[in-house]
PDB file of N, CA and C in Angstrom:
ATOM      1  N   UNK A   1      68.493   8.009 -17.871  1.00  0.00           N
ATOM      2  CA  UNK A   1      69.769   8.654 -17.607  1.00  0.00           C
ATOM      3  C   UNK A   1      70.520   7.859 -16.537  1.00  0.00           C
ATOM      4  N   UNK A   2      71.687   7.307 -16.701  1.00  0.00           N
ATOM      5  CA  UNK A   2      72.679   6.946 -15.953  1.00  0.00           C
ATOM      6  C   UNK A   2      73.626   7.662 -14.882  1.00  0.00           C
ATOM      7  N   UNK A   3      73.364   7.308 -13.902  1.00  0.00           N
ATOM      8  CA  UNK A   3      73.995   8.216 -12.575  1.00  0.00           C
ATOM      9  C   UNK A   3      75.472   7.205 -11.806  1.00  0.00           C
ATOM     10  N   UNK A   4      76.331   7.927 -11.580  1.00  0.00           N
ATOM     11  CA  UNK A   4      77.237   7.649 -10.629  1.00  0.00           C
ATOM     12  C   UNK A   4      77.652   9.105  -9.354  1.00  0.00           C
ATOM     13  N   UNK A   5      78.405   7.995  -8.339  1.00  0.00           N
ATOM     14  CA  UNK A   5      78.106   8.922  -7.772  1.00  0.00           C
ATOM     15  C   UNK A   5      80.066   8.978  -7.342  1.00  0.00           C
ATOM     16  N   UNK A   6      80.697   9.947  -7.469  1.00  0.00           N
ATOM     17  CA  UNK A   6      81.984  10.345  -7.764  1.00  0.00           C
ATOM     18  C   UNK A   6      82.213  11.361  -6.634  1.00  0.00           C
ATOM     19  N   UNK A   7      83.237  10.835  -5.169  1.00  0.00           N
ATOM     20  CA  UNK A   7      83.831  11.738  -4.158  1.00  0.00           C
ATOM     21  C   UNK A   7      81.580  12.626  -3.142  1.00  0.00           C
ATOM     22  N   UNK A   8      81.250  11.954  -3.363  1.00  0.00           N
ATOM     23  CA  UNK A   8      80.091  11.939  -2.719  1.00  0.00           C
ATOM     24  C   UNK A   8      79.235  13.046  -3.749  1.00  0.00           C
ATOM     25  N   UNK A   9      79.033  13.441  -5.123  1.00  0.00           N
ATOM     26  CA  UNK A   9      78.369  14.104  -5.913  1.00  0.00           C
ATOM     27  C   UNK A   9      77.430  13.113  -7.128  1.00  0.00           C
ATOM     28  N   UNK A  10      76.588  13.078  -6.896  1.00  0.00           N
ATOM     29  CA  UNK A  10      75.589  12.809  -8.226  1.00  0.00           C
ATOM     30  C   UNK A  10      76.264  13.480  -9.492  1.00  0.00           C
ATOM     31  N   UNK A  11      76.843  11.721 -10.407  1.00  0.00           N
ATOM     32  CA  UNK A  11      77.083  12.787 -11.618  1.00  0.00           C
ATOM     33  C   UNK A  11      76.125  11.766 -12.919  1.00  0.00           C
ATOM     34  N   UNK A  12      76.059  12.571 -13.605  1.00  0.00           N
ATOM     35  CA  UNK A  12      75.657  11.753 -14.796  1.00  0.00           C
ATOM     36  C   UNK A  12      76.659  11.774 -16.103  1.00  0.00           C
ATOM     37  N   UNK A  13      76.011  10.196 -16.335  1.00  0.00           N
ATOM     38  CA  UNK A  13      77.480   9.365 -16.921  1.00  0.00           C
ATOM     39  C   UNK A  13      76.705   9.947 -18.519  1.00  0.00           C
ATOM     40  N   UNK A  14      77.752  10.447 -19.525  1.00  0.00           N
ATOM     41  CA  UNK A  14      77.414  10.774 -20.831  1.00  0.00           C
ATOM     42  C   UNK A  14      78.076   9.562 -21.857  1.00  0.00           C
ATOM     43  N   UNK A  15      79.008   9.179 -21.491  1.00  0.00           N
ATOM     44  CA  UNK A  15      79.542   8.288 -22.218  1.00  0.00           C
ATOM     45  C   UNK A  15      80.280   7.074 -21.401  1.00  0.00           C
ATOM     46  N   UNK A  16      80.099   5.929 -21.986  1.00  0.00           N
ATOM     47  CA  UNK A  16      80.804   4.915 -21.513  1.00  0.00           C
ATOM     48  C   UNK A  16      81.627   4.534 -22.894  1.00  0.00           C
ATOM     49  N   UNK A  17      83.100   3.744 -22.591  1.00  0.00           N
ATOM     50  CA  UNK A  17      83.877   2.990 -23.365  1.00  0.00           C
ATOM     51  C   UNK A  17      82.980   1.494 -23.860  1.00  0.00           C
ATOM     52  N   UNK A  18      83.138   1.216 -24.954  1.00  0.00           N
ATOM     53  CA  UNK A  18      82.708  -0.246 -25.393  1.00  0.00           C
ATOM     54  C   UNK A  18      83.107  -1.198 -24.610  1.00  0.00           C
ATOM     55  N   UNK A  19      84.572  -1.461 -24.015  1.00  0.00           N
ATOM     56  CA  UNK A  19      84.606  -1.966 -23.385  1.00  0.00           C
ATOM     57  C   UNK A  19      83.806  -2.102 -21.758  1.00  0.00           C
ATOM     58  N   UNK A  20      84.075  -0.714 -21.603  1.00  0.00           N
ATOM     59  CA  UNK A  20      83.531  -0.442 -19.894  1.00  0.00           C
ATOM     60  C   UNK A  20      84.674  -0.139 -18.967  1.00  0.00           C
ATOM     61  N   UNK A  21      85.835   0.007 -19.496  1.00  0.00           N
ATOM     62  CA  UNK A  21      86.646   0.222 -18.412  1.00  0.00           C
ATOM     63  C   UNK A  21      86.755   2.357 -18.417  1.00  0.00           C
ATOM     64  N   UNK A  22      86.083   3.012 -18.693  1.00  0.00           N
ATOM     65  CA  UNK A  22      86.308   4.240 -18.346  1.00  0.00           C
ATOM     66  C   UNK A  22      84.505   5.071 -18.862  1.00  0.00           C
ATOM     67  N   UNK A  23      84.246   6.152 -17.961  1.00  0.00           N
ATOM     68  CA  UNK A  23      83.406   6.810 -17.856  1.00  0.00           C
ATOM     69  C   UNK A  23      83.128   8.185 -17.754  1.00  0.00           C
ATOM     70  N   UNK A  24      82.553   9.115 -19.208  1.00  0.00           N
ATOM     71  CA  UNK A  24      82.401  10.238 -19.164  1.00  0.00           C
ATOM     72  C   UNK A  24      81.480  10.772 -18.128  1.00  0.00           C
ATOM     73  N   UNK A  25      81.356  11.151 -16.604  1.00  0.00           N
ATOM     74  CA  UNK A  25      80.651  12.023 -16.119  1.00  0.00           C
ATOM     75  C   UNK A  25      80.530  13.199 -15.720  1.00  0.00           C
ATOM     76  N   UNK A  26      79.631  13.714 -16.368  1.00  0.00           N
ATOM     77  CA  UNK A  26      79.190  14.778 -15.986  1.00  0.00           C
ATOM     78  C   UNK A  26      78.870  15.725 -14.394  1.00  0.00           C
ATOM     79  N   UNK A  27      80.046  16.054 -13.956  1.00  0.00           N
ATOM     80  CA  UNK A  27      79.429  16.348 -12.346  1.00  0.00           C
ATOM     81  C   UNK A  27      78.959  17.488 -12.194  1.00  0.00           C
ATOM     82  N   UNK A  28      79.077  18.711 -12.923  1.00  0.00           N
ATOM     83  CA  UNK A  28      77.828  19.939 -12.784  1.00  0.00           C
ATOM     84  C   UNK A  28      78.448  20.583 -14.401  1.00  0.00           C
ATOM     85  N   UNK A  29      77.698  21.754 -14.773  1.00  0.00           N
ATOM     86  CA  UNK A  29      77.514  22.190 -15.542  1.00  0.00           C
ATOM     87  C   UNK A  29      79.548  22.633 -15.939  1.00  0.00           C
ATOM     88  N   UNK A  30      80.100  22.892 -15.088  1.00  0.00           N
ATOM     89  CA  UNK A  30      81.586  23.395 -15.022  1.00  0.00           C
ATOM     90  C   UNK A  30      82.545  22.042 -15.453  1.00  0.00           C
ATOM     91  N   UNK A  31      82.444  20.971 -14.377  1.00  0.00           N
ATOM     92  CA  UNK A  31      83.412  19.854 -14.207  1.00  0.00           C
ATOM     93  C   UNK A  31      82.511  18.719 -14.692  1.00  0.00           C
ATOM     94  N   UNK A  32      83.011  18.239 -15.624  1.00  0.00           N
ATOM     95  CA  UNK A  32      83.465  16.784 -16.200  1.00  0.00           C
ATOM     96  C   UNK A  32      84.489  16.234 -16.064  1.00  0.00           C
ATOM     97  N   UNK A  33      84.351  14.572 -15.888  1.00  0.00           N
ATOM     98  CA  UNK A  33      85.341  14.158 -15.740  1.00  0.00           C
ATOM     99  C   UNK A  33      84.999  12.375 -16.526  1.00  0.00           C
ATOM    100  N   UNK A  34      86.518  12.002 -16.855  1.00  0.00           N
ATOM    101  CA  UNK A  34      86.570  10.721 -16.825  1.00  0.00           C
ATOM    102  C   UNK A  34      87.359  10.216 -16.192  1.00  0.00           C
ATOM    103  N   UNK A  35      86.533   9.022 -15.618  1.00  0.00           N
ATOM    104  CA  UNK A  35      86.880   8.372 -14.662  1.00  0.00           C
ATOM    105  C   UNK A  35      87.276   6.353 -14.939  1.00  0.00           C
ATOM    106  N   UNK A  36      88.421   5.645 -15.022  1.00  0.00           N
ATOM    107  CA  UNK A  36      88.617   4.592 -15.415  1.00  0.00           C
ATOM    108  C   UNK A  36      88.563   4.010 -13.824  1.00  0.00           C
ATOM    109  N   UNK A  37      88.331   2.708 -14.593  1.00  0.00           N
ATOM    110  CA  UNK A  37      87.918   1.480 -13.488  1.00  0.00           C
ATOM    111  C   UNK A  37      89.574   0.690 -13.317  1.00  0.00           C
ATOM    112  N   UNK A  38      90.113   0.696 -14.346  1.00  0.00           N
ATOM    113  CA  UNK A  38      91.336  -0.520 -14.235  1.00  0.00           C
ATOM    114  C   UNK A  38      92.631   0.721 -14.437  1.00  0.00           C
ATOM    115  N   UNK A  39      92.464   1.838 -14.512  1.00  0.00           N
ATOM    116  CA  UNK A  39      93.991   2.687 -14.774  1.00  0.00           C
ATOM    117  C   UNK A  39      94.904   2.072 -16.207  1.00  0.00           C
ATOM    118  N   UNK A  40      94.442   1.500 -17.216  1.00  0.00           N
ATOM    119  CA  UNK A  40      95.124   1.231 -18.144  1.00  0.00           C
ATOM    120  C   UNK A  40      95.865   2.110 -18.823  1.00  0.00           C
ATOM    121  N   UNK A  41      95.577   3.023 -18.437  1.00  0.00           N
ATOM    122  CA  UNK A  41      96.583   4.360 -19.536  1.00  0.00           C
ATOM    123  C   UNK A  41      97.373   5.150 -18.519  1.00  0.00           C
ATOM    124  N   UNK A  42      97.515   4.412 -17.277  1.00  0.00           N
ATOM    125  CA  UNK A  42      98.666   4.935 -16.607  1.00  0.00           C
ATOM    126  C   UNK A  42      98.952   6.671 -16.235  1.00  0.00           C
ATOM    127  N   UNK A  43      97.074   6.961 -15.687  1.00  0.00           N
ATOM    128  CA  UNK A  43      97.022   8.594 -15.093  1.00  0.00           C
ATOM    129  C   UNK A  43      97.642   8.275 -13.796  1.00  0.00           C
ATOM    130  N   UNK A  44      97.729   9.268 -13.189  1.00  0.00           N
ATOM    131  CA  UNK A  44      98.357   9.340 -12.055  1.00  0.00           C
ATOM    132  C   UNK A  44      96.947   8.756 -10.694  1.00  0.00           C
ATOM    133  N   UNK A  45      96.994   7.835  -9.924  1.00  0.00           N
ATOM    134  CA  UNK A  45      96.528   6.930  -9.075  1.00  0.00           C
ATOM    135  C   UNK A  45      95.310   8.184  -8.006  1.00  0.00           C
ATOM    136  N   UNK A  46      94.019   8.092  -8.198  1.00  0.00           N
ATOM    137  CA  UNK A  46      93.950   9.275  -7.285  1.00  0.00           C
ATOM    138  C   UNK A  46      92.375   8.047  -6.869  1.00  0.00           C
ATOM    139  N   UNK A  47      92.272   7.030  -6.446  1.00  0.00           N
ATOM    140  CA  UNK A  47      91.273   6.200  -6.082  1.00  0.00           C
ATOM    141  C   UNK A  47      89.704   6.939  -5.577  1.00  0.00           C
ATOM    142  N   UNK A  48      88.528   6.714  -6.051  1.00  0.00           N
ATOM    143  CA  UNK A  48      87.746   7.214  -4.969  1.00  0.00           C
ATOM    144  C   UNK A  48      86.194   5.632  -5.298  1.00  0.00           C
ATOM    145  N   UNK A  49      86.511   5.565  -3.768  1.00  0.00           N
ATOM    146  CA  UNK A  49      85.898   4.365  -2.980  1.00  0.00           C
ATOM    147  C   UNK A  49      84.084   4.778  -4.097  1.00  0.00           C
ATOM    148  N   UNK A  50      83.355   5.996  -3.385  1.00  0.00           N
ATOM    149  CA  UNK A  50      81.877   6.098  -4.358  1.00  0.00           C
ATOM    150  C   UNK A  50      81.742   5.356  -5.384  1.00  0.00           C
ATOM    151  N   UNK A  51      82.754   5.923  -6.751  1.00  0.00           N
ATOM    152  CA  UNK A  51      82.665   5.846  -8.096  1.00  0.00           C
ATOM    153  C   UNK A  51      83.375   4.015  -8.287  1.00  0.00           C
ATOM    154  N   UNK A  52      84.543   3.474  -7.259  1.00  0.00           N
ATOM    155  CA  UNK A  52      84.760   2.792  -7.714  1.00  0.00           C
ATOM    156  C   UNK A  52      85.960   3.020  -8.953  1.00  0.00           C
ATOM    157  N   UNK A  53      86.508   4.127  -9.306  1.00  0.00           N
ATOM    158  CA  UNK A  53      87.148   4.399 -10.045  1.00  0.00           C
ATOM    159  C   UNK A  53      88.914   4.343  -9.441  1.00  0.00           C
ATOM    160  N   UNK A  54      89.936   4.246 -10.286  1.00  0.00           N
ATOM    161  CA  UNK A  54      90.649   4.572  -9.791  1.00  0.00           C
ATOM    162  C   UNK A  54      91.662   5.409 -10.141  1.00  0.00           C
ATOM    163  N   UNK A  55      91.579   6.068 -11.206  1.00  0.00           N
ATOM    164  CA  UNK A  55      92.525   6.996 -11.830  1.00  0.00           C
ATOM    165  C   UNK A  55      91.233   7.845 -12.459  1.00  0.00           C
ATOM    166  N   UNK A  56      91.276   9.197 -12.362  1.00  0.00           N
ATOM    167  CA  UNK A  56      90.727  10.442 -13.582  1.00  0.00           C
ATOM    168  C   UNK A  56      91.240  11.659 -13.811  1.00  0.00           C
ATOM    169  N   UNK A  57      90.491  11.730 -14.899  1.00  0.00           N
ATOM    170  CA  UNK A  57      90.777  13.516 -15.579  1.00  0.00           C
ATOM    171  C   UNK A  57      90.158  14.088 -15.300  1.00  0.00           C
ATOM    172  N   UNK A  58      89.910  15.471 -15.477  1.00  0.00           N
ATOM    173  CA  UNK A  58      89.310  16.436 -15.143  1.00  0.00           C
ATOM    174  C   UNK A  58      89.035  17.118 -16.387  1.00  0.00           C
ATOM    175  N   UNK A  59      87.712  17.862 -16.227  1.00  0.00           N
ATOM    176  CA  UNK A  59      87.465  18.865 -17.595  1.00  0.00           C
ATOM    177  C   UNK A  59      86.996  19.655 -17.327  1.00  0.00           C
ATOM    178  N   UNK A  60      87.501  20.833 -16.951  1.00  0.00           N
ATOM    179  CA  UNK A  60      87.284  22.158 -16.331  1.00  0.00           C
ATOM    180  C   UNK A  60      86.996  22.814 -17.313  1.00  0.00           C
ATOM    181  N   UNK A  61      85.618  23.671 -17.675  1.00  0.00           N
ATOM    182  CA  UNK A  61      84.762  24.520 -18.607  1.00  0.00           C
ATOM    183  C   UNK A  61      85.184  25.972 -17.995  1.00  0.00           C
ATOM    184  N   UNK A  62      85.474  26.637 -18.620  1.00  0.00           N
ATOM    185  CA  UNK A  62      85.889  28.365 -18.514  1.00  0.00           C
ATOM    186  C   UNK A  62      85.580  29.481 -19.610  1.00  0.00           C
ATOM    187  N   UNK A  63      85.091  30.593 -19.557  1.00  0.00           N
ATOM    188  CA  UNK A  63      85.368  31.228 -20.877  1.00  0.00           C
ATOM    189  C   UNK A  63      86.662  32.009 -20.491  1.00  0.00           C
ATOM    190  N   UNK A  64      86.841  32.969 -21.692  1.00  0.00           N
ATOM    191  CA  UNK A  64      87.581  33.810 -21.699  1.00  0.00           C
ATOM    192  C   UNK A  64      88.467  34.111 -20.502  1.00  0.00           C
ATOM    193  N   UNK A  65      87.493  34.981 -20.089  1.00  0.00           N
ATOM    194  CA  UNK A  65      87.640  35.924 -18.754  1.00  0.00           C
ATOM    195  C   UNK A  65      87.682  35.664 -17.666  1.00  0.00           C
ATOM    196  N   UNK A  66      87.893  34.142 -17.526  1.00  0.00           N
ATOM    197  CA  UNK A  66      87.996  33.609 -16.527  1.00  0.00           C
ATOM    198  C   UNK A  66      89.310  32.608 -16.340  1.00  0.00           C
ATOM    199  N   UNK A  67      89.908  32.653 -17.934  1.00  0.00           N
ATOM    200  CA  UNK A  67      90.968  31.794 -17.681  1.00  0.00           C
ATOM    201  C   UNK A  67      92.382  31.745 -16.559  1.00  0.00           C
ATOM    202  N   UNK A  68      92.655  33.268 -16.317  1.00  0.00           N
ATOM    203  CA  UNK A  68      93.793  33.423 -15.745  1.00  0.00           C
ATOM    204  C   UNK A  68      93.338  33.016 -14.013  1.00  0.00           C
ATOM    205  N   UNK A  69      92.155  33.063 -13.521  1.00  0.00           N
ATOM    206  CA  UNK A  69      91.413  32.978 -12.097  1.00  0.00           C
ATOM    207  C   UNK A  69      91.328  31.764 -12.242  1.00  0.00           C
ATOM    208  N   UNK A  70      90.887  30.683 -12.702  1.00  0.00           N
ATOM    209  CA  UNK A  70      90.798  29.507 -12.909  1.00  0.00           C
ATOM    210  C   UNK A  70      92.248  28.713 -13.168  1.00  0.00           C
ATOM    211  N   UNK A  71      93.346  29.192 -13.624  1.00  0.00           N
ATOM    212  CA  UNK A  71      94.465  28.626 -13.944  1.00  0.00           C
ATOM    213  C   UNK A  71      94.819  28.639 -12.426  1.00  0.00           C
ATOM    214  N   UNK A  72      95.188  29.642 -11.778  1.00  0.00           N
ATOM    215  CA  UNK A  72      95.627  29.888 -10.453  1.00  0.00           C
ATOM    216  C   UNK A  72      95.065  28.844  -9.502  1.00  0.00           C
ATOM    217  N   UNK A  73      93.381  29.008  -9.643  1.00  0.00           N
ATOM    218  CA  UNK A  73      92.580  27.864  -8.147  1.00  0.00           C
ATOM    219  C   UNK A  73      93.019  26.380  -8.672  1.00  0.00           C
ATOM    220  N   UNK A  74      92.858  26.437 -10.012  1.00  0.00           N
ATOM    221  CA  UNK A  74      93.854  25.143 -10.344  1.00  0.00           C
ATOM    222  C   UNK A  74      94.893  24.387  -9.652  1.00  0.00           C
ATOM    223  N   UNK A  75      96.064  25.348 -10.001  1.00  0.00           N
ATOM    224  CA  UNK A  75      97.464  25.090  -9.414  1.00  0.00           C
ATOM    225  C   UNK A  75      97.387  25.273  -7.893  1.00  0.00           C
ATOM    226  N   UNK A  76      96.562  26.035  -7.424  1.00  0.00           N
ATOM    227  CA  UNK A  76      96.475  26.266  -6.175  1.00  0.00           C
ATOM    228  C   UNK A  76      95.867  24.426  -5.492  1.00  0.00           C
ATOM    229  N   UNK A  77      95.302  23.829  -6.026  1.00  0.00           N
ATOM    230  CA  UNK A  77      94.578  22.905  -5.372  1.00  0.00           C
ATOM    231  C   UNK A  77      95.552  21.441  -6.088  1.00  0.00           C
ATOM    232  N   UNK A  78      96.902  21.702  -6.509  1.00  0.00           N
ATOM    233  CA  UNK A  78      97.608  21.166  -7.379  1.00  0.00           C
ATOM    234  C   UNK A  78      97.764  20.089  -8.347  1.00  0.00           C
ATOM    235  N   UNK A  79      96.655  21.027  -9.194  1.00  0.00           N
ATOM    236  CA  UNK A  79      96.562  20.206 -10.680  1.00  0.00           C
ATOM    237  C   UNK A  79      97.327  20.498 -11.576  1.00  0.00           C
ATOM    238  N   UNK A  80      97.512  19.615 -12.545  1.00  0.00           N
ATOM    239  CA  UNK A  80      98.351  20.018 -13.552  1.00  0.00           C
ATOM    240  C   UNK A  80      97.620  20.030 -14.583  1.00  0.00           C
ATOM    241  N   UNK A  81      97.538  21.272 -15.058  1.00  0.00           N
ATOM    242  CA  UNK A  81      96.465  21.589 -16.523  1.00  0.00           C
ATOM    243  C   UNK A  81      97.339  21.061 -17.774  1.00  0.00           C
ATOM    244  N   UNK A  82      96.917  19.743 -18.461  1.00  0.00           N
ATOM    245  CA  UNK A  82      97.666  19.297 -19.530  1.00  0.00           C
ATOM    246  C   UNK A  82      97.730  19.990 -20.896  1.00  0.00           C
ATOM    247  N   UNK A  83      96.194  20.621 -20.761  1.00  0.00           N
ATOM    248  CA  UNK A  83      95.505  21.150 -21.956  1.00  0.00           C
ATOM    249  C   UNK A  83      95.089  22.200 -22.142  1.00  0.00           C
ATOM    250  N   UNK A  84      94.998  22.796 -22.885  1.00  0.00           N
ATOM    251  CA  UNK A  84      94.106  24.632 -22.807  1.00  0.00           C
ATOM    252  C   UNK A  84      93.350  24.373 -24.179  1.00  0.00           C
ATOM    253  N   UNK A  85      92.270  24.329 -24.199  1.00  0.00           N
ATOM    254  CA  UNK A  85      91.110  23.792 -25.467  1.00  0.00           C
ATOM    255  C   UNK A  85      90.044  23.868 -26.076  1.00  0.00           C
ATOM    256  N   UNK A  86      89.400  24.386 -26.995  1.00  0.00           N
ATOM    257  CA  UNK A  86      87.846  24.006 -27.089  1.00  0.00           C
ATOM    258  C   UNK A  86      87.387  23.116 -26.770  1.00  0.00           C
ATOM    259  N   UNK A  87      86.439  23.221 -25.851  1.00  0.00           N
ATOM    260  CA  UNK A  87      85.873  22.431 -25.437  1.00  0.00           C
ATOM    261  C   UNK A  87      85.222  20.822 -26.357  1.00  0.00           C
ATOM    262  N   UNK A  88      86.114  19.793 -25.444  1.00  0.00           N
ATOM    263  CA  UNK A  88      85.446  18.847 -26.130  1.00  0.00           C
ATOM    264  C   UNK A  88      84.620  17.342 -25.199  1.00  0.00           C
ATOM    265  N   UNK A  89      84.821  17.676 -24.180  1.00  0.00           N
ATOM    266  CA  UNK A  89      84.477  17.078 -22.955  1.00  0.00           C
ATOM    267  C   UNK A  89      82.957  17.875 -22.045  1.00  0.00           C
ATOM    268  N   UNK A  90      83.319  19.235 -22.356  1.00  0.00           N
ATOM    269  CA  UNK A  90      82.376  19.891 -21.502  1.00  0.00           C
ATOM    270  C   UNK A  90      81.342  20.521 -22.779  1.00  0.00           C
ATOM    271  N   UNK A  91      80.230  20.382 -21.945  1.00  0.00           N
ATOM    272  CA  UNK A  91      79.220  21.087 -23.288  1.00  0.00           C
ATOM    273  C   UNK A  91      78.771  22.003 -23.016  1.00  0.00           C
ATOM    274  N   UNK A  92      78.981  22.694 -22.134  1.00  0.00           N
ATOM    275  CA  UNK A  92      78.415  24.181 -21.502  1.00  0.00           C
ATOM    276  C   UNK A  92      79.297  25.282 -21.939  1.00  0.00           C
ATOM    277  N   UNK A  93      80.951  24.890 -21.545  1.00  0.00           N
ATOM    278  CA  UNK A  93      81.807  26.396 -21.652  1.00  0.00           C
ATOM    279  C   UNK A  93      82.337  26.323 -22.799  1.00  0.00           C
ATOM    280  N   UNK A  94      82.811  27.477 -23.733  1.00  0.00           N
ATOM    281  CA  UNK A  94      83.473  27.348 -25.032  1.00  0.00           C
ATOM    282  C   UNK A  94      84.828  26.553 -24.947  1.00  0.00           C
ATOM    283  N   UNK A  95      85.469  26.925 -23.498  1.00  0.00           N
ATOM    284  CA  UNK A  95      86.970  26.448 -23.393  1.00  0.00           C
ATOM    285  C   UNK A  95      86.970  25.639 -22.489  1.00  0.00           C
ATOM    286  N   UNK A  96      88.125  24.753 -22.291  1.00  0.00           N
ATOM    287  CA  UNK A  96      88.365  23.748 -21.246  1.00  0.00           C
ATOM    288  C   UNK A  96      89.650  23.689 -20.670  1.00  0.00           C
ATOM    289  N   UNK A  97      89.582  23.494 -19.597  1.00  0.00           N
ATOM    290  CA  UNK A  97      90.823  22.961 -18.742  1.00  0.00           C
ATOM    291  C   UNK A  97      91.364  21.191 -18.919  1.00  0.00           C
ATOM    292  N   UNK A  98      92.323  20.793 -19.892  1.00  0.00           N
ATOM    293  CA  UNK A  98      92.278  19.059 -19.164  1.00  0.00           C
ATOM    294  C   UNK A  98      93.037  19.185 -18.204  1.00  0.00           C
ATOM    295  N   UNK A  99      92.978  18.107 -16.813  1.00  0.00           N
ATOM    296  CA  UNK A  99      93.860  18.269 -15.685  1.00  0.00           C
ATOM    297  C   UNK A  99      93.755  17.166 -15.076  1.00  0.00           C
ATOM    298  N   UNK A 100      95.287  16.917 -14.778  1.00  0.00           N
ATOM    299  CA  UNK A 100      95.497  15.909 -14.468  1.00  0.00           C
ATOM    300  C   UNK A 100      96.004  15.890 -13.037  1.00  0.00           C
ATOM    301  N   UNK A 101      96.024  14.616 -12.482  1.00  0.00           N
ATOM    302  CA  UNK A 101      97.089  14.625 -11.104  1.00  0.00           C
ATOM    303  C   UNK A 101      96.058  15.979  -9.715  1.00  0.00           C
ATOM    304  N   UNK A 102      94.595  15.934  -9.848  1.00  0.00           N
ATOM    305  CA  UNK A 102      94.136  16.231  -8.984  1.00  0.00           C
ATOM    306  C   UNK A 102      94.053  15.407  -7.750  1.00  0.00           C
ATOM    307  N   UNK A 103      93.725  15.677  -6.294  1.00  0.00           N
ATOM    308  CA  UNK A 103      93.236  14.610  -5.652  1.00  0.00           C
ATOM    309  C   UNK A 103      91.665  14.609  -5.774  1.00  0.00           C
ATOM    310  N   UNK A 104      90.936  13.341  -4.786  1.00  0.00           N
ATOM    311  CA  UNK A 104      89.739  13.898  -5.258  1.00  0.00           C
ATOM    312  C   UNK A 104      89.245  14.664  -4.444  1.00  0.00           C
ATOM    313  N   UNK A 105      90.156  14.935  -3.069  1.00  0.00           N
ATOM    314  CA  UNK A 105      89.626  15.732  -1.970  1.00  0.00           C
ATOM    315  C   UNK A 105      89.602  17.607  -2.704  1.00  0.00           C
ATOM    316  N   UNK A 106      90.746  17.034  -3.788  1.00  0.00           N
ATOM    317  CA  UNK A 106      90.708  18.900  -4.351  1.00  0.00           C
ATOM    318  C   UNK A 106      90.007  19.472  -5.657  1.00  0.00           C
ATOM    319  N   UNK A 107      89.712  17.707  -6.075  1.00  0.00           N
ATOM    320  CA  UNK A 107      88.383  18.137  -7.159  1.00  0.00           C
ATOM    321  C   UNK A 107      87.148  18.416  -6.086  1.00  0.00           C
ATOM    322  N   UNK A 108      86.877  17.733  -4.975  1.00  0.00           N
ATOM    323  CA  UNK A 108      85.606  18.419  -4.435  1.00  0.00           C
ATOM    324  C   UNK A 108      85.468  19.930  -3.980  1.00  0.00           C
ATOM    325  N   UNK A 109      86.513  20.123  -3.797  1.00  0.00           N
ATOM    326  CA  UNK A 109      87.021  21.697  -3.330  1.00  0.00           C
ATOM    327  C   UNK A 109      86.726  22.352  -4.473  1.00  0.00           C
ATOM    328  N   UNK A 110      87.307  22.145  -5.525  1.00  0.00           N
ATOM    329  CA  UNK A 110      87.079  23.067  -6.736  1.00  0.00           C
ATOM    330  C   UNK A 110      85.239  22.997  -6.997  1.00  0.00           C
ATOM    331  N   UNK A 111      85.018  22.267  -6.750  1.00  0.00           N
ATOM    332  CA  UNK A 111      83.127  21.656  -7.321  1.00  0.00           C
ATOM    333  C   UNK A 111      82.663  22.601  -6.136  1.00  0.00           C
ATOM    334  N   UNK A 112      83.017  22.802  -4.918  1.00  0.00           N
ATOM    335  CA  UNK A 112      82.227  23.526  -4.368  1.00  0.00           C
ATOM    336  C   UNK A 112      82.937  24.997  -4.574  1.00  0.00           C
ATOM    337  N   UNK A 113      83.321  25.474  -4.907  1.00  0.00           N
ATOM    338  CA  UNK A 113      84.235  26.824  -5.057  1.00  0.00           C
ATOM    339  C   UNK A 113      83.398  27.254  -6.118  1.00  0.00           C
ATOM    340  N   UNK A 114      83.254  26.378  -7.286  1.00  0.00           N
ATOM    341  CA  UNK A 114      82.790  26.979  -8.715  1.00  0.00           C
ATOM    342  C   UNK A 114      81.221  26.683  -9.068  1.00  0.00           C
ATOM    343  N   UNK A 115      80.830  26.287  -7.678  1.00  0.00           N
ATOM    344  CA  UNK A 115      79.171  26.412  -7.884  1.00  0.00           C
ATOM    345  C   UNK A 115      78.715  27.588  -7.563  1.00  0.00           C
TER     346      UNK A 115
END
């Protein structure tokens, strides 16, 4: 199993690009994320020194009953949810958050909030 380590969290990497410039990890059972090395698809710039990465997404796992509480700590920590989805990033929750334009100081916030 392949590990990186993303804003100071052990994540494990599920997928890599053929090329290598971007990385599915896994950072707990809730948040996935991919994370690119070169920003080629032009996400919004959110650097973190650990991973070496410099632009990512977010994949926030939710069910149901949790969507409207989760939309809020979202926006509250000011992400922009691109997506509302079955899950196709996260393999734990039925639904997903994609989100973009987090920092990573407020993806760690959310990672410790939703453990």
């Amino acid at each position: 199993m392949n590990t990186i380590t993303f804003a100071g969290i052990k994540g494990k990497v599920l997928k890599s690009s053929p090329h290598g410039n971007y990385l599915v990890v896994e950072l707990c059972d809730r948040i996935t994320i991919c994370g690119t090395f070169s920003n080629q698809f032009n996400w919004s710039e959110a650097p973190d020194s650990s991973s070496g990465f410099t632009s990512f997404i977010a994949y926030i796992g939710f069910t149901t009953e949790e969507q409207l509480s989760l939309n809020d700590q979202i926006q509250f920590y000011g992400g922009h949810i691109q997506e509302l989805r079955d899950s196709k990033r996260n393999q734990h929750f039925p639904l997903e958050f994609k989100v973009k334009e987090l920092s990573v100081d407020s993806l760690l916030n959310l990672f410790n909030e939703l453990q």
